[in-house]
Each structure stands twice: as C-alpha cells, then as structure tokens.
C-alpha atoms as a PDB file:
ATOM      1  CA  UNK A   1      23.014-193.841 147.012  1.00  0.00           C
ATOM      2  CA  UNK A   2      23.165-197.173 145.101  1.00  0.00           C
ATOM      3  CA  UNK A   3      20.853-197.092 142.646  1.00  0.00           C
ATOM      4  CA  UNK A   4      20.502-201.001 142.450  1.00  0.00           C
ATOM      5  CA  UNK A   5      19.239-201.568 145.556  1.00  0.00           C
ATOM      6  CA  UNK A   6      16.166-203.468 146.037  1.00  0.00           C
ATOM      7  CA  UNK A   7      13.197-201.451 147.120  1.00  0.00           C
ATOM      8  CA  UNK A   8      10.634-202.878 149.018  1.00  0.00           C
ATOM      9  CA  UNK A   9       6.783-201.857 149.963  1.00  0.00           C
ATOM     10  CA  UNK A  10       6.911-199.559 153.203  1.00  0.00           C
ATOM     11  CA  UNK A  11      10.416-198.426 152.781  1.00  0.00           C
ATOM     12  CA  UNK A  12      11.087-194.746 152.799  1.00  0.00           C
ATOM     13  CA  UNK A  13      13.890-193.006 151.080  1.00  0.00           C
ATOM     14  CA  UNK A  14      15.339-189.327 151.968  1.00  0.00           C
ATOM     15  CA  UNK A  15      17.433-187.267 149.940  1.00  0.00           C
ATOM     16  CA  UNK A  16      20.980-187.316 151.585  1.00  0.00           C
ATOM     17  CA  UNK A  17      23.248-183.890 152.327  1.00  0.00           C
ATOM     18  CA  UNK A  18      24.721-182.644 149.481  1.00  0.00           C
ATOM     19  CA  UNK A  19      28.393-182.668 151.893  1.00  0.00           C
ATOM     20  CA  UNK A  20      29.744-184.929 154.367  1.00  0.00           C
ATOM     21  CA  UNK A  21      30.309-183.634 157.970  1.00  0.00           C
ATOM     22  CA  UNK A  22      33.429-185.441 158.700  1.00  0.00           C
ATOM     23  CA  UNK A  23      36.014-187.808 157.037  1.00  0.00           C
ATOM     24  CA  UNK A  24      37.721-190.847 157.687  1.00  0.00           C
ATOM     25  CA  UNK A  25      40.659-193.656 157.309  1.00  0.00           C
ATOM     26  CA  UNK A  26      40.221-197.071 155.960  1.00  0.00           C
ATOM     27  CA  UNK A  27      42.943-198.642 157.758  1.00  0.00           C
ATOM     28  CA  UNK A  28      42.924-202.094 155.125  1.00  0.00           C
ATOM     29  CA  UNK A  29      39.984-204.586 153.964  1.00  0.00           C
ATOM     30  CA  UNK A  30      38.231-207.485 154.739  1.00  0.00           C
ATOM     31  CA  UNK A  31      38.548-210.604 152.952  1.00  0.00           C
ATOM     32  CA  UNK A  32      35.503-213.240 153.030  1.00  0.00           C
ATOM     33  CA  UNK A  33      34.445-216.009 151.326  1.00  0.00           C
ATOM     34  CA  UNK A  34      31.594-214.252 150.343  1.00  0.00           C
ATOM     35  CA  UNK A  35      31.210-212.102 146.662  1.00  0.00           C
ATOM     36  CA  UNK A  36      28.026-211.123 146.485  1.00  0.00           C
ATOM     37  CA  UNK A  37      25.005-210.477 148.597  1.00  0.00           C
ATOM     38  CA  UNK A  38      23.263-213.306 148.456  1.00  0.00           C
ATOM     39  CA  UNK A  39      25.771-215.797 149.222  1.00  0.00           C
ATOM     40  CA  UNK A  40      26.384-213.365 152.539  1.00  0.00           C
ATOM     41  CA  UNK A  41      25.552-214.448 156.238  1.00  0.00           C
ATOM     42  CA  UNK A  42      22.672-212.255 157.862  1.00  0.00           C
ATOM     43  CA  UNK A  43      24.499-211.885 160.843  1.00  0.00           C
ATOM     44  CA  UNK A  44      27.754-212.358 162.230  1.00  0.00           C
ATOM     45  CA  UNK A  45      26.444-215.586 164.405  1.00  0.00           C
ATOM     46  CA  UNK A  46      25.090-217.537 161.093  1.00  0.00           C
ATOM     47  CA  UNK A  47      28.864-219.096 160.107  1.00  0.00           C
ATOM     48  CA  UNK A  48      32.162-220.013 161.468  1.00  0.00           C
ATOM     49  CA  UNK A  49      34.616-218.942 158.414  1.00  0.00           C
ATOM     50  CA  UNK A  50      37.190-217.702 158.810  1.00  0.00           C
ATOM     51  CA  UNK A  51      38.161-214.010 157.332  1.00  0.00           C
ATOM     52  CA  UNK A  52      41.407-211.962 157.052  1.00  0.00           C
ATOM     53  CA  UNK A  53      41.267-208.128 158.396  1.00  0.00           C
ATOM     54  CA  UNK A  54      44.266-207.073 156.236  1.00  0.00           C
ATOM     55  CA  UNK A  55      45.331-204.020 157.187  1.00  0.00           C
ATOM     56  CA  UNK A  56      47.289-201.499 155.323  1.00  0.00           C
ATOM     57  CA  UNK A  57      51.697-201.480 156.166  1.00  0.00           C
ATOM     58  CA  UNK A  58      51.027-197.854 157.382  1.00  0.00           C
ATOM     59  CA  UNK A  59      48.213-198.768 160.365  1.00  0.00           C
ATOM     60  CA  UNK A  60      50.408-202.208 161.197  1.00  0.00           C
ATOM     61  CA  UNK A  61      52.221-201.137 164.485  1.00  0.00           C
ATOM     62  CA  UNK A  62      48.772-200.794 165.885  1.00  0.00           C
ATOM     63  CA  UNK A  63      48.324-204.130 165.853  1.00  0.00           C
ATOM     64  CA  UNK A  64      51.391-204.547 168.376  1.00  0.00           C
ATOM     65  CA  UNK A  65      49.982-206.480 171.862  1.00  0.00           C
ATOM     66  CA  UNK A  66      46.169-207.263 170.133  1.00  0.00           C
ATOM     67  CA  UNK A  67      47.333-211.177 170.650  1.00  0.00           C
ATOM     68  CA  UNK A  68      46.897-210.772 174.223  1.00  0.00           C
ATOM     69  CA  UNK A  69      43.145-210.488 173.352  1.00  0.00           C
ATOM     70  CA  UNK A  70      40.979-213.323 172.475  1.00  0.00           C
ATOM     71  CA  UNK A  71      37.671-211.490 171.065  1.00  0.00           C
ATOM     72  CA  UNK A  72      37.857-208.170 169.073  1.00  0.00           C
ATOM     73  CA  UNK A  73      35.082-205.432 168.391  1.00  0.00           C
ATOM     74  CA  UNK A  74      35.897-204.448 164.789  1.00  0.00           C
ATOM     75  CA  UNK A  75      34.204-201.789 162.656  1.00  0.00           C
ATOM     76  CA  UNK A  76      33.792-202.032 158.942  1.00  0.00           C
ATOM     77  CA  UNK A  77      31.980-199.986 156.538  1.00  0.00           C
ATOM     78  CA  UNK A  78      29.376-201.633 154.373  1.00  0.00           C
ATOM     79  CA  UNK A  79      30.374-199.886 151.173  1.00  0.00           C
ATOM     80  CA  UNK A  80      27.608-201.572 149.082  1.00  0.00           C
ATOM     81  CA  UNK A  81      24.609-200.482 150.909  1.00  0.00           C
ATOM     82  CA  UNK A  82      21.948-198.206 150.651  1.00  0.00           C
ATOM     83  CA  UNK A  83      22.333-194.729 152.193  1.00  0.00           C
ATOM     84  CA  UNK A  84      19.124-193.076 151.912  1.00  0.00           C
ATOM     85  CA  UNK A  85      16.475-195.804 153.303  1.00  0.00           C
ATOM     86  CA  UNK A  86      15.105-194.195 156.631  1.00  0.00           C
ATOM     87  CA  UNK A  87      12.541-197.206 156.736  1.00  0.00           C
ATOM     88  CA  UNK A  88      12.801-200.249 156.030  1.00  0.00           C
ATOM     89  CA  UNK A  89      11.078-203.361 155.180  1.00  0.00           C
ATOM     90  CA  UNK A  90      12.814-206.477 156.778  1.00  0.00           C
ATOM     91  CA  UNK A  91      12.026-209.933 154.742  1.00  0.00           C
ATOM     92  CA  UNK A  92      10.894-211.249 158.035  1.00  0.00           C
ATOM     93  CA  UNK A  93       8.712-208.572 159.399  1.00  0.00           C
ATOM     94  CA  UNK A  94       5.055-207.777 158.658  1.00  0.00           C
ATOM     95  CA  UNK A  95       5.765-204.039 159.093  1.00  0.00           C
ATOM     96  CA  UNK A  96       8.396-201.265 157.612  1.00  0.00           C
ATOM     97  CA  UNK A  97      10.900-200.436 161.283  1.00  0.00           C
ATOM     98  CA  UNK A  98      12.783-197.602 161.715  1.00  0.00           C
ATOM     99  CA  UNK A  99      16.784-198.029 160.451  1.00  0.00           C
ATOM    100  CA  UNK A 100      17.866-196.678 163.700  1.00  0.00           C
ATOM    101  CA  UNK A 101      16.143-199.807 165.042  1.00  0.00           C
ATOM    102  CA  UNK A 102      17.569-202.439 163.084  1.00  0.00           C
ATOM    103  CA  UNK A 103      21.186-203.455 161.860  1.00  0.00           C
ATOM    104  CA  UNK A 104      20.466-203.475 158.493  1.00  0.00           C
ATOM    105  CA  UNK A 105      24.186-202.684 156.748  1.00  0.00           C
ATOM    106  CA  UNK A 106      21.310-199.954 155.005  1.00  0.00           C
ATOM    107  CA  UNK A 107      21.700-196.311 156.947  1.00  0.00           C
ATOM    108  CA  UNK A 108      23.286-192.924 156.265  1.00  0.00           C
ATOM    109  CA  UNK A 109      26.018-193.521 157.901  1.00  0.00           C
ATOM    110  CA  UNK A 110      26.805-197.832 156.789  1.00  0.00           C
ATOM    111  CA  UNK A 111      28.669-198.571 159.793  1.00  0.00           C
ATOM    112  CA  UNK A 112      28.990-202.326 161.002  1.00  0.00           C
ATOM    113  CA  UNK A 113      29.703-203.689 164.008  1.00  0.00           C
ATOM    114  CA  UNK A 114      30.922-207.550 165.178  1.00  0.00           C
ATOM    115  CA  UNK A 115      32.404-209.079 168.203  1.00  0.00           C
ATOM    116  CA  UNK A 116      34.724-211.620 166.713  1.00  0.00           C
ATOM    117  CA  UNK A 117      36.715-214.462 168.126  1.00  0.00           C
ATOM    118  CA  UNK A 118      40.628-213.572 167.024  1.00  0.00           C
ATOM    119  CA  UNK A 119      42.190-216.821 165.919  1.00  0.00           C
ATOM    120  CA  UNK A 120      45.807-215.231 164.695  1.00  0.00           C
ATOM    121  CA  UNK A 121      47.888-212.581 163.695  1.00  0.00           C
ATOM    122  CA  UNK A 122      50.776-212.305 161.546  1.00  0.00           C
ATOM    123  CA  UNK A 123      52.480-209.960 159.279  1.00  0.00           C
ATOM    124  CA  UNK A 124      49.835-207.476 158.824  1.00  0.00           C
ATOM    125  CA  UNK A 125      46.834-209.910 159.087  1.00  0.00           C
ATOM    126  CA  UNK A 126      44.117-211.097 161.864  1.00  0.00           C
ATOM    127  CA  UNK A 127      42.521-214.098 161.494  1.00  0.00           C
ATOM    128  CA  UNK A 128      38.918-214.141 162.491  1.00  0.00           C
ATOM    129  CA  UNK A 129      35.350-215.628 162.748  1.00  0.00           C
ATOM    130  CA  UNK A 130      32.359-213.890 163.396  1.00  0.00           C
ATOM    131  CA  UNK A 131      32.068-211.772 160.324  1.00  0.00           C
ATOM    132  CA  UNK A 132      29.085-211.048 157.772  1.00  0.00           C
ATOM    133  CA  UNK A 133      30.531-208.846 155.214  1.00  0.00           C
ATOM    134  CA  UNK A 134      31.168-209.264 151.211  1.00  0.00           C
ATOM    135  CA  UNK A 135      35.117-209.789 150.369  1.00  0.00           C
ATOM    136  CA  UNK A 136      36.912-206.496 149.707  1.00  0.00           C
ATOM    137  CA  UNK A 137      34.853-204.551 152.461  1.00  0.00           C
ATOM    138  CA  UNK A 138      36.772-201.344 154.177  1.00  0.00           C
ATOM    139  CA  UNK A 139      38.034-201.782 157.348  1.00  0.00           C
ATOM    140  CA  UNK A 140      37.537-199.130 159.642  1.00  0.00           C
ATOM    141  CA  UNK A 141      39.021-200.362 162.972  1.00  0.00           C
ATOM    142  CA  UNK A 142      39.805-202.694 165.314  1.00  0.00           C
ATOM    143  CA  UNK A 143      39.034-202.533 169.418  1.00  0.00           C
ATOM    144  CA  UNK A 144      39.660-205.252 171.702  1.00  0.00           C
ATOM    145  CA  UNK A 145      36.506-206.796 173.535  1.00  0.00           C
ATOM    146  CA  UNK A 146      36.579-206.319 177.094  1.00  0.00           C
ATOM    147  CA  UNK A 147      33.467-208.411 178.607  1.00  0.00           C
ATOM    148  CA  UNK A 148      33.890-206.674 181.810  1.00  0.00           C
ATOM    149  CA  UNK A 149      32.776-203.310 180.394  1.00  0.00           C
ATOM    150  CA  UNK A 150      30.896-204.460 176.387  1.00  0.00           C
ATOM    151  CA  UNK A 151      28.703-207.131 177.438  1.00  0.00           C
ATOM    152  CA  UNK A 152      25.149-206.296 178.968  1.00  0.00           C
ATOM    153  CA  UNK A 153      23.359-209.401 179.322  1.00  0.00           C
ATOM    154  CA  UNK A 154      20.105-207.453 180.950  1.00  0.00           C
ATOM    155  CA  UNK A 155      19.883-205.709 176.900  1.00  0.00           C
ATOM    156  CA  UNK A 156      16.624-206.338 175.419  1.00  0.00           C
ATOM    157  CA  UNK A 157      15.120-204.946 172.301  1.00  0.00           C
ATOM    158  CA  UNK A 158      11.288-205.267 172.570  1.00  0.00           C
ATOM    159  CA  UNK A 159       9.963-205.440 168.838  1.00  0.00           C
ATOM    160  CA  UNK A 160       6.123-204.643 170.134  1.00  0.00           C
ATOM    161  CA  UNK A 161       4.443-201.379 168.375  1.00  0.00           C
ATOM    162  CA  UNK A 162       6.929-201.988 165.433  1.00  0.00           C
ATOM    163  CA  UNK A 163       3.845-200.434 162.499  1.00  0.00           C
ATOM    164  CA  UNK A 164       4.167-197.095 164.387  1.00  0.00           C
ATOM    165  CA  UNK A 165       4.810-194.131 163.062  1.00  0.00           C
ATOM    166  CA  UNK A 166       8.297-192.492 164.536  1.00  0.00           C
ATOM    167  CA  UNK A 167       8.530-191.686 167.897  1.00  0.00           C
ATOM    168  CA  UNK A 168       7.362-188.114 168.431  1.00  0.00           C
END
C-alpha cells in the first residue's frame, strides 16, 4: 500500500494478501509530460499531448506491423496508487462507490486502460495521445483497437443507488 495516499471520509481500506497470485512483464515505460499527480489529466479524453510508450529492446519485434493500426488499446500499471481502498470517495460525488465501479487508478490490482490514437513508431517507440498517466509509468502492453469488435456504443453506466451498500 502507499502510505501517502490521501484518505477521504467514506473510503474503506482492506488488508491486502500477504502473496501475489500471479506475476508479470513490464515490457518498457511511459513517458508524459506529467510528474506528479496533480499536474495529471483525470482521464485520457482531458488533453491532446503527446506521450512515448518506450518499450524495452527485448519486447521490440512485437511492435512489427502495429503501423497498420491507427488507434491502440494499451495497458499500463498505475504504480503510484493505492492498493487497498475497496471504497472510495470521488471529489465529485456526494457518496463513497464501489472501486469495481469506478476507474480510479486506486484498486488491488492498478491496472489502466486507454484507447489511444497512434501517431508514430520508430526505433523502439510509439507516439501517442490519449494518455493520463505520471512520466515513468510501467507499461504493460499494447493491443490494437479494432472498432468492429471494442466499441459498444449501447454501454451505459447508470450512477443511480450509488450510497448503497454492496450488492448482496
């Protein structure tokens, strides 16, 4: 856990496994304008800078045809966040939520997410925008976005009964 994370009224904490259940690769970083967590976006749609997914000389032939795609999923791991929170209190909500039901970079397990538009690649880099990460983050992978089978423009999330307990 990350012991200077700002607590909030309504957020619950847990006390994590004492072992991990599986491992994983960080296949490079990401590099951002951004240092600390203030000066970071909310979300991926709040800027258009431009960031560098550097990834490591051993993980580069992967990267071989990716230009023939013009938006990529990538996956990043939001190494300074909070690992124990199980509620949270969002700035903007009158009510602690469930971390399963927000994408707060706060959850066991701090996994991000963005669809990002690919600008260029070149030895060992992809240009990007569409990121909302601090510089230095670890970069976990890279997917192409395929609209025919990712997007799912009937997806709603209905924020009504939000001050209730867990679902039982």
């Amino acid at each position: 856990m990350n012991e200077d994370v700002e607590r909030r009224p309504g957020e619950e904490a847990i006390s994590l496994p004492a072992e991990y259940d599986a491992g994983l690769y960080f296949i490079g970083r990401v590099r951002t304008p951004w240092k600390t967590r203030a000066e970071c976006p909310k979300n991926n749609t709040q800027t258009d800078a431009v960031c560098t997914l550097e990834v490591d000389a051993r993980y580069q032939p992967a990267l071989q045809n990716l230009e023939g795609a013009t938006h990529l999923i990538v996956l990043y791991w939001m190494d300074r966040a909070a690992r124990d929170l199980v509620r949270q209190q969002p700035r903007h909500a009158p009510a602690s939520r469930g971390t399963f039901s927000l994408r707060s970079p706060a959850r066991p397990n701090p996994i991000a997410l963005a669809v990002v538009e690919r600008l260029a690649i070149g030895d060992g880099t992809v240009s990007v925008r569409g990121l909302d990460c601090l510089d230095g983050t670890p970069l976990l992978d890279i997917k192409p976005y395929f609209a025919s089978i990712d997007s799912r423009p009937e997806a709603r999330v209905d924020r009504a009964g939000t001050d209730a307990a867990a679902a039982s």
